[in-house]
Structures are given as structure tokens and as C-alpha cells.
PDB file of N, CA and C in Angstrom:
ATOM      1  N   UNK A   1      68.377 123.421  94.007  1.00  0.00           N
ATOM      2  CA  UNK A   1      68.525 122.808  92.708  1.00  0.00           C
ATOM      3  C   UNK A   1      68.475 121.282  92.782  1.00  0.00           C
ATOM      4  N   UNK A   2      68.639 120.783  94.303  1.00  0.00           N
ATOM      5  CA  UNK A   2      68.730 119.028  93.915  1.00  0.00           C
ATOM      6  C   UNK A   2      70.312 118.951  93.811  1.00  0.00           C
ATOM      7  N   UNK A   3      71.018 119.322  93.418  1.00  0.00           N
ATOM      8  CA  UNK A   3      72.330 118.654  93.624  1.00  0.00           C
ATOM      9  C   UNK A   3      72.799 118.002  94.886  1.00  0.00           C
ATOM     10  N   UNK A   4      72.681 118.541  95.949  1.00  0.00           N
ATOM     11  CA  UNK A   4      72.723 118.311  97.991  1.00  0.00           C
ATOM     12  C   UNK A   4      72.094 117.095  97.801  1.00  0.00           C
ATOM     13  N   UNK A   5      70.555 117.115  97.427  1.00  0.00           N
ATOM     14  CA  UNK A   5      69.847 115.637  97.802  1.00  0.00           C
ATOM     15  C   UNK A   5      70.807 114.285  96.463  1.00  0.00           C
ATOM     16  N   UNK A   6      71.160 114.567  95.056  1.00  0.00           N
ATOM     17  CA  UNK A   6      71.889 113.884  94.817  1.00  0.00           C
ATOM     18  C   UNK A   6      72.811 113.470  95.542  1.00  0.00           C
ATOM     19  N   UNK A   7      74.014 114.469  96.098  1.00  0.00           N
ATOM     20  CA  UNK A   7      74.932 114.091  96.587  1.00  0.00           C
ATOM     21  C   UNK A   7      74.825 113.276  97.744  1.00  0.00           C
ATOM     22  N   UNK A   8      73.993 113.477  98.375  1.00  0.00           N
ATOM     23  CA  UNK A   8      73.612 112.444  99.634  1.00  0.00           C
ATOM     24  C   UNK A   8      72.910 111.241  99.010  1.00  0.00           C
ATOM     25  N   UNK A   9      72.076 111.045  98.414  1.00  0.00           N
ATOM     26  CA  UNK A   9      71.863 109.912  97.767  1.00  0.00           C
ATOM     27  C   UNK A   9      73.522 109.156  97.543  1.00  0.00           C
ATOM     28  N   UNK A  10      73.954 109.702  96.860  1.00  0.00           N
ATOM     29  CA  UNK A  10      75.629 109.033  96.411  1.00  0.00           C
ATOM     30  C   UNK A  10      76.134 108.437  97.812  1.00  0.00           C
ATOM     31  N   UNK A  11      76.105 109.224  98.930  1.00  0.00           N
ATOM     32  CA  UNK A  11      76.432 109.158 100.072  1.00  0.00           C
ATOM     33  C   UNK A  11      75.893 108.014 100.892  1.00  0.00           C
ATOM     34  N   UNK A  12      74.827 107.772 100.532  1.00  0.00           N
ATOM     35  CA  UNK A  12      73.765 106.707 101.480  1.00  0.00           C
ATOM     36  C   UNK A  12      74.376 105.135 100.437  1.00  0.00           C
ATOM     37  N   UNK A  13      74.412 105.700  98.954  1.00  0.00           N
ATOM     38  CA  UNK A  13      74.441 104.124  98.530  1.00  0.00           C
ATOM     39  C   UNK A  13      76.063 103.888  98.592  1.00  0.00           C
ATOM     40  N   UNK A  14      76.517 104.655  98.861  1.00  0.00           N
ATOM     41  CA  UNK A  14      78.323 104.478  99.130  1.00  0.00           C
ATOM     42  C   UNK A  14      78.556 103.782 100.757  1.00  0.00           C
ATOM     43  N   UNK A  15      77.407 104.187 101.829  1.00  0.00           N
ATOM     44  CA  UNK A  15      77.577 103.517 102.717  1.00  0.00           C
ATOM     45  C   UNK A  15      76.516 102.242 102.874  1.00  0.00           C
ATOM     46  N   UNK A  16      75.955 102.111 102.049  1.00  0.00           N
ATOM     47  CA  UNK A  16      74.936 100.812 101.962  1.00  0.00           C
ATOM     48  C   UNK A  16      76.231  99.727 101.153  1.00  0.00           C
ATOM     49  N   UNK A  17      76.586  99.977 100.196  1.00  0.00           N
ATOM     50  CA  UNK A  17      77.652  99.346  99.618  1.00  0.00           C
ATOM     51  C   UNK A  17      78.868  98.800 100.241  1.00  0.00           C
ATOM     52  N   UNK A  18      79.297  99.863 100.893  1.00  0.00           N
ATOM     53  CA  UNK A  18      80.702  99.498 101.585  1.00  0.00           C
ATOM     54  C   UNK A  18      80.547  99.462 103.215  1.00  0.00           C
ATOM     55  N   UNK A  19      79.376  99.657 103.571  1.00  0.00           N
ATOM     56  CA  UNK A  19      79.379  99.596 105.361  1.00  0.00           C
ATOM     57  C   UNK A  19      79.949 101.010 105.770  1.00  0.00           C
ATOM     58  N   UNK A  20      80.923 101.907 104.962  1.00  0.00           N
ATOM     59  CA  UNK A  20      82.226 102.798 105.550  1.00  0.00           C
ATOM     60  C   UNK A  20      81.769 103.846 104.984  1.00  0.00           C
ATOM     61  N   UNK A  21      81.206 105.470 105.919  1.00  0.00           N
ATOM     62  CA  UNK A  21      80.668 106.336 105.567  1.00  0.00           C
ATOM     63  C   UNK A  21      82.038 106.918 104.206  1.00  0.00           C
ATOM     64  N   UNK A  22      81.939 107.545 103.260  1.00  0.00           N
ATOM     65  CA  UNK A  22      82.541 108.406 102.495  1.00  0.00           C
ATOM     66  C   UNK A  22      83.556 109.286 102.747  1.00  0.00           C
ATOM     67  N   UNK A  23      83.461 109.468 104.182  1.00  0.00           N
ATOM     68  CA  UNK A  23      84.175 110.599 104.516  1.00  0.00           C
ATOM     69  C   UNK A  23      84.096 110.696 105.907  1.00  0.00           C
ATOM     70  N   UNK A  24      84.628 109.317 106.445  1.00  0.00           N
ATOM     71  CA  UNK A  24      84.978 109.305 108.074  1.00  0.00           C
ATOM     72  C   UNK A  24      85.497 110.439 108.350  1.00  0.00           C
ATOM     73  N   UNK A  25      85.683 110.874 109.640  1.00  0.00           N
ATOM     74  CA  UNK A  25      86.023 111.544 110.651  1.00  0.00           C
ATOM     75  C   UNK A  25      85.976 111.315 111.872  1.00  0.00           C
ATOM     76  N   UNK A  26      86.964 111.422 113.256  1.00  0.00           N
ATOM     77  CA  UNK A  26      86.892 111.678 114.387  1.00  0.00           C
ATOM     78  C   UNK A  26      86.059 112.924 114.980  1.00  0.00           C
ATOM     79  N   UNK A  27      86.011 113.819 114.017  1.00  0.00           N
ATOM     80  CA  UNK A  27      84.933 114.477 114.897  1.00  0.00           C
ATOM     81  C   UNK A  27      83.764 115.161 113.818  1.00  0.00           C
ATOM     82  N   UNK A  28      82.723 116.167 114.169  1.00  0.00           N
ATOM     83  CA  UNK A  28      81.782 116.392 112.948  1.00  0.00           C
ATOM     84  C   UNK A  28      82.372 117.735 112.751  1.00  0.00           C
ATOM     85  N   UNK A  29      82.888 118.264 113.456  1.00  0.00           N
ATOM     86  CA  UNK A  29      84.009 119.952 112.609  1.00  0.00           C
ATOM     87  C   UNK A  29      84.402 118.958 110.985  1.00  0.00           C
ATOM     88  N   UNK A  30      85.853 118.041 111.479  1.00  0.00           N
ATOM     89  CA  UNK A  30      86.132 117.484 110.767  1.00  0.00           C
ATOM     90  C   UNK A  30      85.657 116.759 109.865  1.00  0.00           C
ATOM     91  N   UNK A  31      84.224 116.242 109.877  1.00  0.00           N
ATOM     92  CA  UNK A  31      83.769 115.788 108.566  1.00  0.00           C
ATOM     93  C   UNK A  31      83.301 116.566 107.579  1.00  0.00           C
ATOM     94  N   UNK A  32      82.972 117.608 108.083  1.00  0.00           N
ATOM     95  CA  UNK A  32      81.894 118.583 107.496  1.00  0.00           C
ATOM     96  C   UNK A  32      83.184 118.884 106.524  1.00  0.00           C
ATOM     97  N   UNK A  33      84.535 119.326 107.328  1.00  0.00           N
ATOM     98  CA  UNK A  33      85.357 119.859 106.303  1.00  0.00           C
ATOM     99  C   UNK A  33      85.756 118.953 105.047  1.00  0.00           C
ATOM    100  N   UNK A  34      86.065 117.932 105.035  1.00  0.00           N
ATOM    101  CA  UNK A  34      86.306 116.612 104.389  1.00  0.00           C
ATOM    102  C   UNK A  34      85.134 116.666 103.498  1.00  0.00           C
ATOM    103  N   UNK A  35      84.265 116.613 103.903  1.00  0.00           N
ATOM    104  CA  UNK A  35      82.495 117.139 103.051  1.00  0.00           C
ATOM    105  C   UNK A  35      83.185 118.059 101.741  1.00  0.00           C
ATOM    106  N   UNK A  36      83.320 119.178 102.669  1.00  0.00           N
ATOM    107  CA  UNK A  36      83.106 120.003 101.507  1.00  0.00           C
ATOM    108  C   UNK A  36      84.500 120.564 100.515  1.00  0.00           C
ATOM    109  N   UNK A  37      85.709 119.952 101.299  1.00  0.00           N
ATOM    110  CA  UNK A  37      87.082 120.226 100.922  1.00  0.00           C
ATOM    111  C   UNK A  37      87.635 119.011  99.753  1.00  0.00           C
ATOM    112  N   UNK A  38      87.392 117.916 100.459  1.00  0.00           N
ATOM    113  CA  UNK A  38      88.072 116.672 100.005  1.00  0.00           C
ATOM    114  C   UNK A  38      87.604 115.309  99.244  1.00  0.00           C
ATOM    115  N   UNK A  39      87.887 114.932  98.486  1.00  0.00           N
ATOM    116  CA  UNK A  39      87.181 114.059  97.946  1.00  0.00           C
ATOM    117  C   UNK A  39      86.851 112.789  98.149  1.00  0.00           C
ATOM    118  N   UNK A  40      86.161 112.188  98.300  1.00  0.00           N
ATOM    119  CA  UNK A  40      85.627 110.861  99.204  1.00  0.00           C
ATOM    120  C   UNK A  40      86.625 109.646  98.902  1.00  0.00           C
ATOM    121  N   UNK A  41      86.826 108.807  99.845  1.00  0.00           N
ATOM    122  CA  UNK A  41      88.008 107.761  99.689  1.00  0.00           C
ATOM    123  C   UNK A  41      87.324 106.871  98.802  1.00  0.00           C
ATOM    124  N   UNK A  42      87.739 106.506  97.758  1.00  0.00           N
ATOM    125  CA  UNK A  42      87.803 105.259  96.611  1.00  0.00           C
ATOM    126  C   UNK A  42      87.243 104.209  97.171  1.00  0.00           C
ATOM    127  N   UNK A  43      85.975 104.016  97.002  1.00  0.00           N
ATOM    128  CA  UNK A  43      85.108 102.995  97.373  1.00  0.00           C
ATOM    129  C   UNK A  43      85.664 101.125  97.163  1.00  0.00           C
ATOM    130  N   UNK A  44      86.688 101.360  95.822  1.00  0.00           N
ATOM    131  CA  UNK A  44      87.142 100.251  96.386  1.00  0.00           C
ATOM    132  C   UNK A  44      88.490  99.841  97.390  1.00  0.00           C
ATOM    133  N   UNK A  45      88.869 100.998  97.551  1.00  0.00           N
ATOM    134  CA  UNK A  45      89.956 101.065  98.472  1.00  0.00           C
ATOM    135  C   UNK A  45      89.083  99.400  99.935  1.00  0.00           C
ATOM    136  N   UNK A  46      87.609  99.957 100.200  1.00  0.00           N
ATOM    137  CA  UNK A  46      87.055  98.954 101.185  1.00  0.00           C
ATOM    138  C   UNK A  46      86.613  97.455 100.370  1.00  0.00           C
ATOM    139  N   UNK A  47      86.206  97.718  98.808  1.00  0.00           N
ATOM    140  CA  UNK A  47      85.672  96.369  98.545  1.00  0.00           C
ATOM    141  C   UNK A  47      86.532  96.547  96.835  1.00  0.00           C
ATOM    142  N   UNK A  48      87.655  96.405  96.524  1.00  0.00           N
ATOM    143  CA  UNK A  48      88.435  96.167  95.038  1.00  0.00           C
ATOM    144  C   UNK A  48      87.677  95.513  94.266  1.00  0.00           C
ATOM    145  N   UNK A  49      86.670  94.611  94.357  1.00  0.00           N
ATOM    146  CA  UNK A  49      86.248  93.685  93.182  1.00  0.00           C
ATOM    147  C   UNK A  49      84.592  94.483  92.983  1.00  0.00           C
ATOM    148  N   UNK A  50      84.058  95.417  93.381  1.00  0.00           N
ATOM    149  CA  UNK A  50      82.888  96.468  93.348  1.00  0.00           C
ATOM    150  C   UNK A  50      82.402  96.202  91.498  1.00  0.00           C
ATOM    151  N   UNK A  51      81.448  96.093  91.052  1.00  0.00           N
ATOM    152  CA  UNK A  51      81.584  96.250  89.229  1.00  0.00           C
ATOM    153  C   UNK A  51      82.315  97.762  89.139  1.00  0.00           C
ATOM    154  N   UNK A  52      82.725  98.348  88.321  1.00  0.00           N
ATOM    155  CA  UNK A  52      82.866  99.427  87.296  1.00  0.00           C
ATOM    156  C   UNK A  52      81.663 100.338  87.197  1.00  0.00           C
ATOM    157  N   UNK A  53      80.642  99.913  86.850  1.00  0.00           N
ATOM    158  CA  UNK A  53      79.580 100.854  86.974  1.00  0.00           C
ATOM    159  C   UNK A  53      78.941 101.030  88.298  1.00  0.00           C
ATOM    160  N   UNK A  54      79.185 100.448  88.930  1.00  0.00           N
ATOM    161  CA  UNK A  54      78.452 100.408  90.298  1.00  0.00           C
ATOM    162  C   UNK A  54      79.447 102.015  91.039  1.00  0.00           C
ATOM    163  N   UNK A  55      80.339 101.717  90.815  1.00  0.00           N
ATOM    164  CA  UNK A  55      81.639 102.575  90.981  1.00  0.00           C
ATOM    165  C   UNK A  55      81.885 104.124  90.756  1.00  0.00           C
ATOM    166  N   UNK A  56      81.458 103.973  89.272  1.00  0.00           N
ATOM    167  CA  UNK A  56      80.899 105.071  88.654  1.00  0.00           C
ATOM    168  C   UNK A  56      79.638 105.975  88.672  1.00  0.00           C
ATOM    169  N   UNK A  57      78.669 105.211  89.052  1.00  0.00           N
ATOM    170  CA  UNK A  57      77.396 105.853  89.832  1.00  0.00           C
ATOM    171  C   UNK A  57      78.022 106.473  90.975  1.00  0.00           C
ATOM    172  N   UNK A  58      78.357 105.600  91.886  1.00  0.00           N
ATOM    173  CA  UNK A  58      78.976 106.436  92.601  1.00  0.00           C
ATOM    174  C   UNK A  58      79.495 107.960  92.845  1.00  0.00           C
ATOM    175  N   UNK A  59      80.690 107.572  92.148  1.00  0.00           N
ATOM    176  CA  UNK A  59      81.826 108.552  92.319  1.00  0.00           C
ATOM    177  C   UNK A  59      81.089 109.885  91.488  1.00  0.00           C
ATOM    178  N   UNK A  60      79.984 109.703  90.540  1.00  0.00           N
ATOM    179  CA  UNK A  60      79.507 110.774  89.796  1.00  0.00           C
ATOM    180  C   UNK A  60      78.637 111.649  90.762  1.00  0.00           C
ATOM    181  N   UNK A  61      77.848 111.191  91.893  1.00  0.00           N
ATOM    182  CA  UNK A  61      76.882 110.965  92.651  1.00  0.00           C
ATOM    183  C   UNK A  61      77.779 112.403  93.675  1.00  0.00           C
ATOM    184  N   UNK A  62      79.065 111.261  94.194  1.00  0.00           N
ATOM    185  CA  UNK A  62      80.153 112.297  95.039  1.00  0.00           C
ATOM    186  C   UNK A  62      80.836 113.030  94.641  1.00  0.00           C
ATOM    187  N   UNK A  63      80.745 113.908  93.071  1.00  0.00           N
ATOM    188  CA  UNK A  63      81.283 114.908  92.041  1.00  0.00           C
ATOM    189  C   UNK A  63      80.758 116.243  93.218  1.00  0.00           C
ATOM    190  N   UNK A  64      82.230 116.742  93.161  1.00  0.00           N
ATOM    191  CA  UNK A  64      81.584 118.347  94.384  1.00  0.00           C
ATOM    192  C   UNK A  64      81.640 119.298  92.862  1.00  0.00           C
ATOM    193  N   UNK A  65      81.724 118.959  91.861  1.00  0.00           N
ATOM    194  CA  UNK A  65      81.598 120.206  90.991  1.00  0.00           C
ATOM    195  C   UNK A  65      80.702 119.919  90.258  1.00  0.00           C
ATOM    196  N   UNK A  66      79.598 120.787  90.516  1.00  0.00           N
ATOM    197  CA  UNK A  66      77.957 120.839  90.522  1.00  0.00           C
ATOM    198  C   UNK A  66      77.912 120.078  88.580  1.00  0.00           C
ATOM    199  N   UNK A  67      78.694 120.502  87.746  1.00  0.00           N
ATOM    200  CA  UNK A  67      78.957 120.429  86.529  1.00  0.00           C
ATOM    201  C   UNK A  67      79.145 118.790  86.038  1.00  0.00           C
ATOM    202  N   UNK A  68      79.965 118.569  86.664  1.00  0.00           N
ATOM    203  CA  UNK A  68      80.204 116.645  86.987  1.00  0.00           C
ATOM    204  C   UNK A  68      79.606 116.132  87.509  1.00  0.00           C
ATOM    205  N   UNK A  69      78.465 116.394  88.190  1.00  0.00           N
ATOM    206  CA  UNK A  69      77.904 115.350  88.837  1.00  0.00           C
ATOM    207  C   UNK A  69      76.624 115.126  88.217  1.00  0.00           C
ATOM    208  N   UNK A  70      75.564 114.831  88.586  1.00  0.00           N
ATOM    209  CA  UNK A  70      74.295 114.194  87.695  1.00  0.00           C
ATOM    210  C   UNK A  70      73.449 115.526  87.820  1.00  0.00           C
ATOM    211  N   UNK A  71      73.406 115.696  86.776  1.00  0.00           N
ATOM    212  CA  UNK A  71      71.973 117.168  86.787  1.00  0.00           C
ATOM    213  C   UNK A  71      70.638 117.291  87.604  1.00  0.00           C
ATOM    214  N   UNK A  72      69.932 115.883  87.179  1.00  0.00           N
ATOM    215  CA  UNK A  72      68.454 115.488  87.724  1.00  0.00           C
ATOM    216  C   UNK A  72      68.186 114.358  88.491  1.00  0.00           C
ATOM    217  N   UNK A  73      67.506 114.525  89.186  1.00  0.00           N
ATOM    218  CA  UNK A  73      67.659 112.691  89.935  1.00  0.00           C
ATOM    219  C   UNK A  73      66.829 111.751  88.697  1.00  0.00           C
ATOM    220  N   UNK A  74      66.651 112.196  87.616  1.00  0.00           N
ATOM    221  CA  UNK A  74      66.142 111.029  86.538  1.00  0.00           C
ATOM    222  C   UNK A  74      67.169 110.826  85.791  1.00  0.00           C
ATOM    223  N   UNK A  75      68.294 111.240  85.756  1.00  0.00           N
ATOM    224  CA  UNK A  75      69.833 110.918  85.400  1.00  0.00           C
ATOM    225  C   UNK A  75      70.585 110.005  86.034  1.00  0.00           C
ATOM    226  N   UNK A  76      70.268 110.580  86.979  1.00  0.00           N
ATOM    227  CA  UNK A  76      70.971 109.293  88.301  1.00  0.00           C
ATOM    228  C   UNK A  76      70.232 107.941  87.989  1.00  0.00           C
ATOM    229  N   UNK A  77      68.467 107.990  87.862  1.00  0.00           N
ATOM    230  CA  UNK A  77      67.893 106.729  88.057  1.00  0.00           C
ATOM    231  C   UNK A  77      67.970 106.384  86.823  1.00  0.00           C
ATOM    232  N   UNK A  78      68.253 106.520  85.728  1.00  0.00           N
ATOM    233  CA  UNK A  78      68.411 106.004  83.946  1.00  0.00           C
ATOM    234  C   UNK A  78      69.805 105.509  84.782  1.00  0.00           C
ATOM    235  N   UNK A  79      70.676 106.098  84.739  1.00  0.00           N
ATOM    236  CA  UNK A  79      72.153 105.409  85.415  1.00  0.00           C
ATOM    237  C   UNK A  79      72.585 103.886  86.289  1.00  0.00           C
ATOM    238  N   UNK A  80      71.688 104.143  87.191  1.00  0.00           N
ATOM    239  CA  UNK A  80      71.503 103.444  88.064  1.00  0.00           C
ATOM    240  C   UNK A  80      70.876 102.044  87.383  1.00  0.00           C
ATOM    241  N   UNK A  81      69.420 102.445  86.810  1.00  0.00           N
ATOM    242  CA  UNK A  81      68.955 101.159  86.084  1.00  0.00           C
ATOM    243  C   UNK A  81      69.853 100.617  84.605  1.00  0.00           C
ATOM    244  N   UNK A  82      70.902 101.317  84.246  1.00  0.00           N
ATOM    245  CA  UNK A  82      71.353 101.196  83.264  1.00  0.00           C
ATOM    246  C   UNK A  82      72.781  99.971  84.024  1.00  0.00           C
ATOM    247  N   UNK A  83      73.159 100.310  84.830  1.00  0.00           N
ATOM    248  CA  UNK A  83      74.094  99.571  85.585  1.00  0.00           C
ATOM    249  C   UNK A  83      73.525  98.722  86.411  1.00  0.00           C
ATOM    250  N   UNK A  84      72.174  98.728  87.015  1.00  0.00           N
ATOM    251  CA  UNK A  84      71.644  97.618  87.514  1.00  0.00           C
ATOM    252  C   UNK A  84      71.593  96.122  85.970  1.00  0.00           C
ATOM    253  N   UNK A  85      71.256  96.897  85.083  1.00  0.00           N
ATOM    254  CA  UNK A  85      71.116  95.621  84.018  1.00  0.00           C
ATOM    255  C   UNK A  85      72.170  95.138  83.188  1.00  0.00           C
ATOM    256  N   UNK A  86      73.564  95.648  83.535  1.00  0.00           N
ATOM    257  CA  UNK A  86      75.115  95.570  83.715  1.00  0.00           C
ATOM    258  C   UNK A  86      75.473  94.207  84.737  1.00  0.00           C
ATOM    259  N   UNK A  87      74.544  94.089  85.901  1.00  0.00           N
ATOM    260  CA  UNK A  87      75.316  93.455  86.905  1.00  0.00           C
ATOM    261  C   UNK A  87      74.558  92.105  86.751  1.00  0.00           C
TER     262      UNK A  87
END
């Protein structure tokens, strides 16, 4: 369906943004679980002053409930350019 390649998209610009993968781990058992159990640490927890929408792309991007997160990747990119012309 595309949701996986969204969610990794979310994933790549969460670590392009903050340097700090989404969902460290000491080992890859442990990330995988964190993956699919837990919800990704608060992007500004690493950078607090991030915009709001930048934030929100995000965190919609790292939605594990298929329902919350972006339907199409032309949702994401209306989003994205909609908050690019925000910043």
C-alpha cells in the first residue's frame, strides 16, 4: 500500500533533521522492536526550536496507525510543500 515507504521517508527526514535516528537502539533485535512497538522520541526533545510544521510532517510521517498517518505520498508532498512555504 505505500504506507512502509511513507514511514521511512518520515524516518530519513527525521534523521536528516536531527542527525539522531528515530528510534536508537543498542542492538537491531531492539530497534526493530521500538520500530514497531513504540513511538519515536520527540524530535524536539534533540532540536526544541524545530518550526511546528516541520514537526508535524514529521510525527504524521511516524503515525504507526496506518489511519493517522498520510494516505499517498502526494499527501505527504502537498504537506511538505505546504510547510516548506511556512518556513
Amino acid at each position: 500500500s505505500g504506507h512502509s515507504d511513507l514511514f521511512s521517508l518520515g524516518s530519513s527526514l527525521y534523521q536528516m533533521v536531527s542527525g539522531r535516528l528515530p528510534f536508537e537502539s543498542d542492538t537491531d533485535i531492539n530497534a526493530m522492536f521500538r520500530i514497531t512497538k513504540e513511538s519515536h522520541v520527540d524530535i524536539r526533545e534533540h532540536h526544541p526550536n524545530l518550526p511546528a510544521p516541520l514537526c508535524a510532517v514529521i510525527d504524521k510521517a511516524l503515525e504507526k496507525d496506518v489511519a493517522g498517518g498520510y494516505q499517498t505520498g502526494a499527501e505527504m508532498a502537498e504537506t511538505i510543500r505546504q510547510c516548506a512555504a511556512q518556513l
